[in-house]
Protein backbone atom coordinates (compact mmCIF):
# COMPACT_ATOMS: atom_id res chain seq x y z
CA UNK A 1 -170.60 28.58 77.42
CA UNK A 2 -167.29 30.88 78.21
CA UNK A 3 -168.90 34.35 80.26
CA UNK A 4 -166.49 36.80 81.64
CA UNK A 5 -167.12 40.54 83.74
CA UNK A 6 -164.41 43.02 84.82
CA UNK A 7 -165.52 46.60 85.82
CA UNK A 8 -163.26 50.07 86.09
CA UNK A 9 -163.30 53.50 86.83
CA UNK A 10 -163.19 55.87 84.63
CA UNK A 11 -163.10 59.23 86.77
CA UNK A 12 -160.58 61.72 84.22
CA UNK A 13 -157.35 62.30 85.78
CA UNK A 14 -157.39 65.74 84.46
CA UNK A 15 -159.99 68.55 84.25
CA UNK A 16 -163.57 68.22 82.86
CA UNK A 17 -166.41 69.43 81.51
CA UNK A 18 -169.71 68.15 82.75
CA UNK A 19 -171.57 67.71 79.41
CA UNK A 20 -174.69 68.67 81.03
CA UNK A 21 -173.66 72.25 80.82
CA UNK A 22 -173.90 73.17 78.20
CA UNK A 23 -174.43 77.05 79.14
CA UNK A 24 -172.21 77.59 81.22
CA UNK A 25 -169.16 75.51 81.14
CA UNK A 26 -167.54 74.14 84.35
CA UNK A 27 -164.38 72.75 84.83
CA UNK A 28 -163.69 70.65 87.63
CA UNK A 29 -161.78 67.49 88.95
CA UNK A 30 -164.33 67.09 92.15
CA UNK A 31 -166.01 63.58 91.58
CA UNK A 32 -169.21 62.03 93.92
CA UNK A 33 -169.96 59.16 92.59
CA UNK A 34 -167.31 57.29 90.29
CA UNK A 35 -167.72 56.92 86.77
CA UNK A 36 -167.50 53.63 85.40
CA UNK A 37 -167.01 51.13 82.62
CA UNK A 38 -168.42 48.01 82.70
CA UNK A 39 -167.58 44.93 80.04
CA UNK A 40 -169.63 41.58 79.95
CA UNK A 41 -168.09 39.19 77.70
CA UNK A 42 -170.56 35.82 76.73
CA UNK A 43 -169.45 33.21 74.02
CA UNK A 44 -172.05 30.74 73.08
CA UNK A 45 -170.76 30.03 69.50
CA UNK A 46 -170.02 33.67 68.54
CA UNK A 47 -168.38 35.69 71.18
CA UNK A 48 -170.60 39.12 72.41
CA UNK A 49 -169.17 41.93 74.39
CA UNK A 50 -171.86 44.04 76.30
CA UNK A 51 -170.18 47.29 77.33
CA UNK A 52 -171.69 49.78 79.91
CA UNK A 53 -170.40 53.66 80.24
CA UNK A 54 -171.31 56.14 82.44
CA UNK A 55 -171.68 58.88 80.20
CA UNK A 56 -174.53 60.95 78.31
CA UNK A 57 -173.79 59.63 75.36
CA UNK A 58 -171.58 57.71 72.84
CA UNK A 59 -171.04 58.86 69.33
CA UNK A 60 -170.90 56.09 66.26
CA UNK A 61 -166.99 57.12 65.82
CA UNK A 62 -166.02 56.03 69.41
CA UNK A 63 -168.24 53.30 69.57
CA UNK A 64 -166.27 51.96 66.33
CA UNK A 65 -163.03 52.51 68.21
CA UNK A 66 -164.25 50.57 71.12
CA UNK A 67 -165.38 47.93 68.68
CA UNK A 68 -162.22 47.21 66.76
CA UNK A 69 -159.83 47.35 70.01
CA UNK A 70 -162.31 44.43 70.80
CA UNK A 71 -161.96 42.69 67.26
CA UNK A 72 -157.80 42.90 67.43
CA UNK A 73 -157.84 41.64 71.22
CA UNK A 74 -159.83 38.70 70.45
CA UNK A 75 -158.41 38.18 67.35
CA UNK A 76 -162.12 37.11 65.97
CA UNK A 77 -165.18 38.69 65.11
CA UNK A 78 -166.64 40.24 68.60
CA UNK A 79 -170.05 41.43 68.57
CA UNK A 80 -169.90 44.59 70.56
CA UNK A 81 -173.13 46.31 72.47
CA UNK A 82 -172.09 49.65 74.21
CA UNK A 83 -175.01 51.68 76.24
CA UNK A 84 -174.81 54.79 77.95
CA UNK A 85 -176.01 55.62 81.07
CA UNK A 86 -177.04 59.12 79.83
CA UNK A 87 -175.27 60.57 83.30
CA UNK A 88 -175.31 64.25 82.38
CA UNK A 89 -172.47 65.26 84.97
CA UNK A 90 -169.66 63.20 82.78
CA UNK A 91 -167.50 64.54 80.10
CA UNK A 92 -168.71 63.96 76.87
CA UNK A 93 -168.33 61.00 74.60
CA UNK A 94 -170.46 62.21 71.85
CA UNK A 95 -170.65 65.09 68.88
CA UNK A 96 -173.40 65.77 67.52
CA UNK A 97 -176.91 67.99 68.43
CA UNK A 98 -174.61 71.29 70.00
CA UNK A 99 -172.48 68.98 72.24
CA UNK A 100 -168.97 68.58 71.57
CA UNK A 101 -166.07 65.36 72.11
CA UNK A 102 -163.57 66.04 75.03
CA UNK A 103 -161.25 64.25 72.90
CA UNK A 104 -158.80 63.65 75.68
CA UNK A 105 -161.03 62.26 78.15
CA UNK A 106 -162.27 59.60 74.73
CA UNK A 107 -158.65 58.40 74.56
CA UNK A 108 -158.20 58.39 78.08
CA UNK A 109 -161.75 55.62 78.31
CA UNK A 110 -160.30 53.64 75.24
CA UNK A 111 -157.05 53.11 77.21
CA UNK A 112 -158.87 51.64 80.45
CA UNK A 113 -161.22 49.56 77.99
CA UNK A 114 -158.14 47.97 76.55
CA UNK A 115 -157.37 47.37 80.47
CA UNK A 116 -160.67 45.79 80.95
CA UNK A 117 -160.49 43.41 78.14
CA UNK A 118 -156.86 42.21 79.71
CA UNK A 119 -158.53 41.75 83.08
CA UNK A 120 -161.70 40.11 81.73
CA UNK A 121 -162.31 36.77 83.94
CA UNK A 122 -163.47 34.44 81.49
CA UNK A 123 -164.34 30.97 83.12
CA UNK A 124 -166.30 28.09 81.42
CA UNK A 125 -169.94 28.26 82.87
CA UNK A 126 -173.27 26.13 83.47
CA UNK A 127 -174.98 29.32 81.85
CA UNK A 128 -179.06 29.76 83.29
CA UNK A 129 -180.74 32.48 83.89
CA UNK A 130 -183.78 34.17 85.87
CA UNK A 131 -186.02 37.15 84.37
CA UNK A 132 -188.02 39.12 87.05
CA UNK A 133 -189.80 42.47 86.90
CA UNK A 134 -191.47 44.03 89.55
CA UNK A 135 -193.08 47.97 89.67
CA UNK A 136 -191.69 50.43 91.48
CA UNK A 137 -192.41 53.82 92.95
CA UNK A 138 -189.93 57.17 93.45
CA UNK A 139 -190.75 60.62 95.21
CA UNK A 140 -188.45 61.50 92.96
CA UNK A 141 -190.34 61.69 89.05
CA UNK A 142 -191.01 64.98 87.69
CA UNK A 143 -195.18 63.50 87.12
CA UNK A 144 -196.23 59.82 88.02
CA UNK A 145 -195.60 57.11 85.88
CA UNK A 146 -195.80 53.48 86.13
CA UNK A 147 -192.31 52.90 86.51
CA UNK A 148 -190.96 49.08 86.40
CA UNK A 149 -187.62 47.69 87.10
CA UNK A 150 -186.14 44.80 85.46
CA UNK A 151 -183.42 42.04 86.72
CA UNK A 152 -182.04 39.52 84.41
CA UNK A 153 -179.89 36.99 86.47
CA UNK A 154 -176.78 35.14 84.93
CA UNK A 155 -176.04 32.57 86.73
CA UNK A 156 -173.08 29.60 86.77
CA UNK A 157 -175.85 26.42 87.20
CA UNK A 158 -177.91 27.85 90.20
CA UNK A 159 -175.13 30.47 91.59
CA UNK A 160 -175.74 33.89 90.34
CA UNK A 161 -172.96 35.43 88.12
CA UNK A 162 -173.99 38.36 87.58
CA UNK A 163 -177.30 40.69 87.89
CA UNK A 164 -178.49 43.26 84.63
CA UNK A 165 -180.40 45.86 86.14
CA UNK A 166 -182.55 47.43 83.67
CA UNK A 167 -184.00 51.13 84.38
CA UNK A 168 -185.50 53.92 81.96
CA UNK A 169 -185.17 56.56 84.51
CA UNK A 170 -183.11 59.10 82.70
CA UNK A 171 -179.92 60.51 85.37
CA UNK A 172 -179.67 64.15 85.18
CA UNK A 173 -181.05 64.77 89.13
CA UNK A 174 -177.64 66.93 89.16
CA UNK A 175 -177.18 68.01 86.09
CA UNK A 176 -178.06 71.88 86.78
CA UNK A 177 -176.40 72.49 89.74
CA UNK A 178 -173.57 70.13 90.25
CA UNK A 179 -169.54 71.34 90.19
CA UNK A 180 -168.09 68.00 90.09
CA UNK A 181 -168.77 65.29 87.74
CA UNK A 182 -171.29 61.94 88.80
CA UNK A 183 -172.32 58.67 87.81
CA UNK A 184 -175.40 60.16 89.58
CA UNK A 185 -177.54 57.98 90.69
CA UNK A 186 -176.58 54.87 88.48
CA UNK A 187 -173.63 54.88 90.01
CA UNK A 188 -174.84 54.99 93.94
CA UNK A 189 -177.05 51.87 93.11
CA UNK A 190 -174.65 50.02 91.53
CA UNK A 191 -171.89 50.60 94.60
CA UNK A 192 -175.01 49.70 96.84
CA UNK A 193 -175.34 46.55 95.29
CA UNK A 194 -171.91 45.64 95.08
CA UNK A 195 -171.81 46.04 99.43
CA UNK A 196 -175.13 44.16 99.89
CA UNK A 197 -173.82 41.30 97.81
CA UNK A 198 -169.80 41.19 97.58
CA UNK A 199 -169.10 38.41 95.78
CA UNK A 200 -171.88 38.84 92.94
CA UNK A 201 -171.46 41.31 89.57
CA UNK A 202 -174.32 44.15 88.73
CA UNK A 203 -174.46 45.97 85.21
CA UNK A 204 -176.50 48.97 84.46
CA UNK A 205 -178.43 49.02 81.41
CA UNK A 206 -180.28 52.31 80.48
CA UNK A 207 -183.91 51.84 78.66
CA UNK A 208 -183.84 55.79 77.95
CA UNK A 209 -187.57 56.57 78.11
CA UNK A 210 -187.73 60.42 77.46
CA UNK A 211 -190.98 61.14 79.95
CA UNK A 212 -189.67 59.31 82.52
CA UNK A 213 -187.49 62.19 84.10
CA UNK A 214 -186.58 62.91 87.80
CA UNK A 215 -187.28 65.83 89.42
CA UNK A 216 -184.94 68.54 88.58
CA UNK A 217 -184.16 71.86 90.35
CA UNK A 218 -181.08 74.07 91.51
CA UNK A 219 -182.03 72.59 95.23
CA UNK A 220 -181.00 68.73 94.38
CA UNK A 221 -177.50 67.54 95.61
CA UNK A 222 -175.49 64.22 95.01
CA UNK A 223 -177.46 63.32 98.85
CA UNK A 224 -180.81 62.98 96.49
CA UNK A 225 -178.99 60.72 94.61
CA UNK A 226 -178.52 58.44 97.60
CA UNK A 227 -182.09 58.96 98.72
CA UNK A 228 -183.43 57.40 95.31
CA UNK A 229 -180.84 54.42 95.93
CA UNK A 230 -182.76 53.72 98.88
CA UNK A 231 -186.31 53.70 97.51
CA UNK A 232 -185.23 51.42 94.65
CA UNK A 233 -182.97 49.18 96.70
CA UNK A 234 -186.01 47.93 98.44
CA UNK A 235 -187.69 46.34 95.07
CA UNK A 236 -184.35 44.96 94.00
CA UNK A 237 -183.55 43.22 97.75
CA UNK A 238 -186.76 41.66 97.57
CA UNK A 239 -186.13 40.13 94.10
CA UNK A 240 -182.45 39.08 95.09
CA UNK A 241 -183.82 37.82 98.62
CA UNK A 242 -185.25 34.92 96.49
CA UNK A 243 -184.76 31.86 94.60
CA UNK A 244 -185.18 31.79 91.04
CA UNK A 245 -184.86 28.64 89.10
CA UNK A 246 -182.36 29.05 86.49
CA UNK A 247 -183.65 28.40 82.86
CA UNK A 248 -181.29 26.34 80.53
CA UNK A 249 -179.87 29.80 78.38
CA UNK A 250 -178.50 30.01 74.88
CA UNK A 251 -177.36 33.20 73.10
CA UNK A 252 -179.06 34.74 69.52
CA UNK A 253 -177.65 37.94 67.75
CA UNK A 254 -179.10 39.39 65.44
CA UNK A 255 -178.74 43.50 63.54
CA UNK A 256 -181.01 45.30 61.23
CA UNK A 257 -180.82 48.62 59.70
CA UNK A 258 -183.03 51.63 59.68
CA UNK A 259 -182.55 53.97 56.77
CA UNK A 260 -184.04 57.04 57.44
CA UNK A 261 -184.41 60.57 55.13
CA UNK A 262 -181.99 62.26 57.38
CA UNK A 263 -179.97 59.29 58.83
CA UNK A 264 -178.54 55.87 56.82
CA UNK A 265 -178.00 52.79 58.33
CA UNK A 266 -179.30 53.02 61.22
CA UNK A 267 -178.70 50.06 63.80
CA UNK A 268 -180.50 48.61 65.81
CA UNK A 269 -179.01 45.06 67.73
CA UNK A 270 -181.29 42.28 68.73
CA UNK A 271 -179.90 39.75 72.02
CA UNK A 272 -181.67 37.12 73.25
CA UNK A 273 -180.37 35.30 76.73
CA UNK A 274 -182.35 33.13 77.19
CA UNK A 275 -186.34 34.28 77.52
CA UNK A 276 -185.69 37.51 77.65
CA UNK A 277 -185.34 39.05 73.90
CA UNK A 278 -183.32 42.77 74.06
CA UNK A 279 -183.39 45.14 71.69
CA UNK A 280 -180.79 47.83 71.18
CA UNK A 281 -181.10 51.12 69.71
CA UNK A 282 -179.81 54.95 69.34
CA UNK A 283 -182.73 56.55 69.92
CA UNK A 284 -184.24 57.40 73.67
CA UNK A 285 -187.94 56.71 73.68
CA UNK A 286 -191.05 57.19 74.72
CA UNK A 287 -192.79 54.72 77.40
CA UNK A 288 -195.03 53.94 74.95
CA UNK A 289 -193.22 52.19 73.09
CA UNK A 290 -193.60 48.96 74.97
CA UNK A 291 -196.99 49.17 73.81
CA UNK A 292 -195.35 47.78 70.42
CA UNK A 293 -192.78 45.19 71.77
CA UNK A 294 -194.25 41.78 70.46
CA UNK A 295 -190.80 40.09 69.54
CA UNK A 296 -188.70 41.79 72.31
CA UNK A 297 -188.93 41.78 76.02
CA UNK A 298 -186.77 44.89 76.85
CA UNK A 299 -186.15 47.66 74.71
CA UNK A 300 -182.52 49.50 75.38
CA UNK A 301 -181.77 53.00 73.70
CA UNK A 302 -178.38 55.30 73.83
CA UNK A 303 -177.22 51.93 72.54
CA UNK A 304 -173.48 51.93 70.13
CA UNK A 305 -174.86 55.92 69.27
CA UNK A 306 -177.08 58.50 69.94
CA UNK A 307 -179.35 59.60 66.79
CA UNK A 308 -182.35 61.73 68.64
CA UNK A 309 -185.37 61.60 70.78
CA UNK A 310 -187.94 59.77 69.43
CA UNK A 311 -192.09 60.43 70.91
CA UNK A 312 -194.44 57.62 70.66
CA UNK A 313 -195.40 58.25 66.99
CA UNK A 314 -191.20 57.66 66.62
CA UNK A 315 -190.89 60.89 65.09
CA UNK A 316 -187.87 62.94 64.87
CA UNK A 317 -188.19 65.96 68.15
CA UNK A 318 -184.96 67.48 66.95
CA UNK A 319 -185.98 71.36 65.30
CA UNK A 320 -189.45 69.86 65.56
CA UNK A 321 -188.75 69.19 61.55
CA UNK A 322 -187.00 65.56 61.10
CA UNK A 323 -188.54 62.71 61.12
CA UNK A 324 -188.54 59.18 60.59
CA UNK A 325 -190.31 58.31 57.48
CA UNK A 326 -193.70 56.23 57.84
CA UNK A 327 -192.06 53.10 56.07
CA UNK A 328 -189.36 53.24 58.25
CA UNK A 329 -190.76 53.87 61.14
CA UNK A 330 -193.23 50.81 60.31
CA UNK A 331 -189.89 48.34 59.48
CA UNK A 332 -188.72 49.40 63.08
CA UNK A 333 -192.34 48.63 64.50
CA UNK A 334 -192.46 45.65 62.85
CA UNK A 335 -189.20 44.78 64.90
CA UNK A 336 -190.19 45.12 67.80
């Protein structure tokens, strides 16, 4: 098993637009909390690239553009997975539903991803892995909800590799008030992590549950951000404070397509690592949607595009008028 991780920053080196405002535009070149990219590279017996932005979203065009800069590095067929953090204090990687590209700031990402894949640091590994989930709780949520974190280890025989921290708390604690641009606080955990445990790797991977939002008001500052780091640092330091056997862990891949009235070929991306069964999709969701996961352990949305918000019936919120069809919402169902 080859695995490889190199991460980078991102910040523009110009000025930006946070795409959260989409009111009242602000440009700025103030940054609290570094934007970043993040590239995980496994190779079982077909070679996967798991990408991480900080960024609201990424449209199907760029997320093409990342893939074949992939395919001619590698000179093979890479299977590429990109998910957003859905930050809304970045410039914007996506077109569609009002927002608009910053077309400089995508060319200025696809030049540091082609910099990541030269720096990837891919070694021959042991490969196991450790799957733990614990709840969590945050002053921070807009209404309660049974919130749960989840920590898939990677580890090099019993040494830990590298840590996927999987959240569906949607970042946009800033989003109304800021005048600089922010990882928010995705990017305050991550940096957290990285100075409790120096010589380890952490990737954020962004569920995207829709009703699980933070509180949000003109009052909240970048300091909030570092506030909620605290209160889910404490789950996450308890997990990492312990041993976990490694399980023996092989790689599956696997893509199927939605087609939809108003959308073709939708995809959705199926990983397996081990136990834990991922599946990837455009949509954000509702909570409730784990109600459905039989095949999958995780579900990931703002995953390779963004398509729309999806409520537990997986119907269409956009203009309240498109919607999945029943048979395809039942093939996706039947997915899960």
């Amino acid at each position: 098993m080859k695995i490889g991780f190199y991460e980078m920053v991102i910040n523009p080196p110009f000025l930006s637009h946070p795409i959260g405002h989409t009111q009242e535009k602000r440009f700025t070149s103030l940054i609290k909390g570094d934007l970043m990219m993040r590239t995980l590279y496994i190779n079982e017996s077909t070679p996967i690239l798991i990408v991480t932005i900080d960024t609201f979203a990424i449209s199907s065009d760029v997320y093409r553009k990342l893939s074949e800069n992939a395919q001619e590095y590698f000179k093979t067929n890479v299977h590429v997975i990109v998910n957003a953090s859905n930050t809304h204090s970045a410039p914007s990687l996506f077109s569609n539903l009002g927002y608009n590209y910053a077309s400089d700031y995508i060319e200025y990402v696809l030049e540091r991803f082609e910099i990541c894949l030269l720096k990837l640091q891919i070694k021959e590994v042991n490969l196991t892995s450790s799957f733990i989930q614990k709840p969590i709780e945050l002053n921070y949520m807009s209404k309660q909800q049974n919130l749960t974190i989840s920590l898939l280890q990677l580890k090099n025989s019993e040494k830990r590799f590298i840590t996927l921290v999987f959240l569906s708390i949607i970042p946009n604690l800033i989003s109304q008030n800021t005048n600089y641009l922010s990882s928010d606080y995705v990017g305050v955990l991550m940096e957290s992590l990285k100075q409790l445990y120096p010589f380890e790797s952490f990737m954020f991977l962004q569920q995207g549950y829709i009703d699980h939002q933070l509180i949000n008001n003109q009052d909240l500052t970048y300091q909030d951000c570092i506030k909620i780091t605290h209160q889910l640092l404490e789950p996450i330091q308890r997990i990492m404070s312990k041993h976990y056997t490694g399980k023996s862990t092989s790689i599956d891949y696997a893509q199927v397509s939605v087609e939809t009235k108003y959308y073709q070929n939708i995809s959705c991306v199926s990983l397996r690592i081990g136990e834990v069964n991922m599946l990837f999709t455009p949509f954000k969701h509702h909570s409730s949607i784990e109600d459905n996961l039989k095949k999958h352990t995780l579900i990931v949305g703002l995953s390779n595009n963004y398509v729309d918000d999806v409520d537990q019936l997986f119907q269409s919120l956009q203009q309240k008028k498109e919607k999945l069809l029943k048979i395809e919402r039942e093939k996706l169902i039947s997915y899960l």
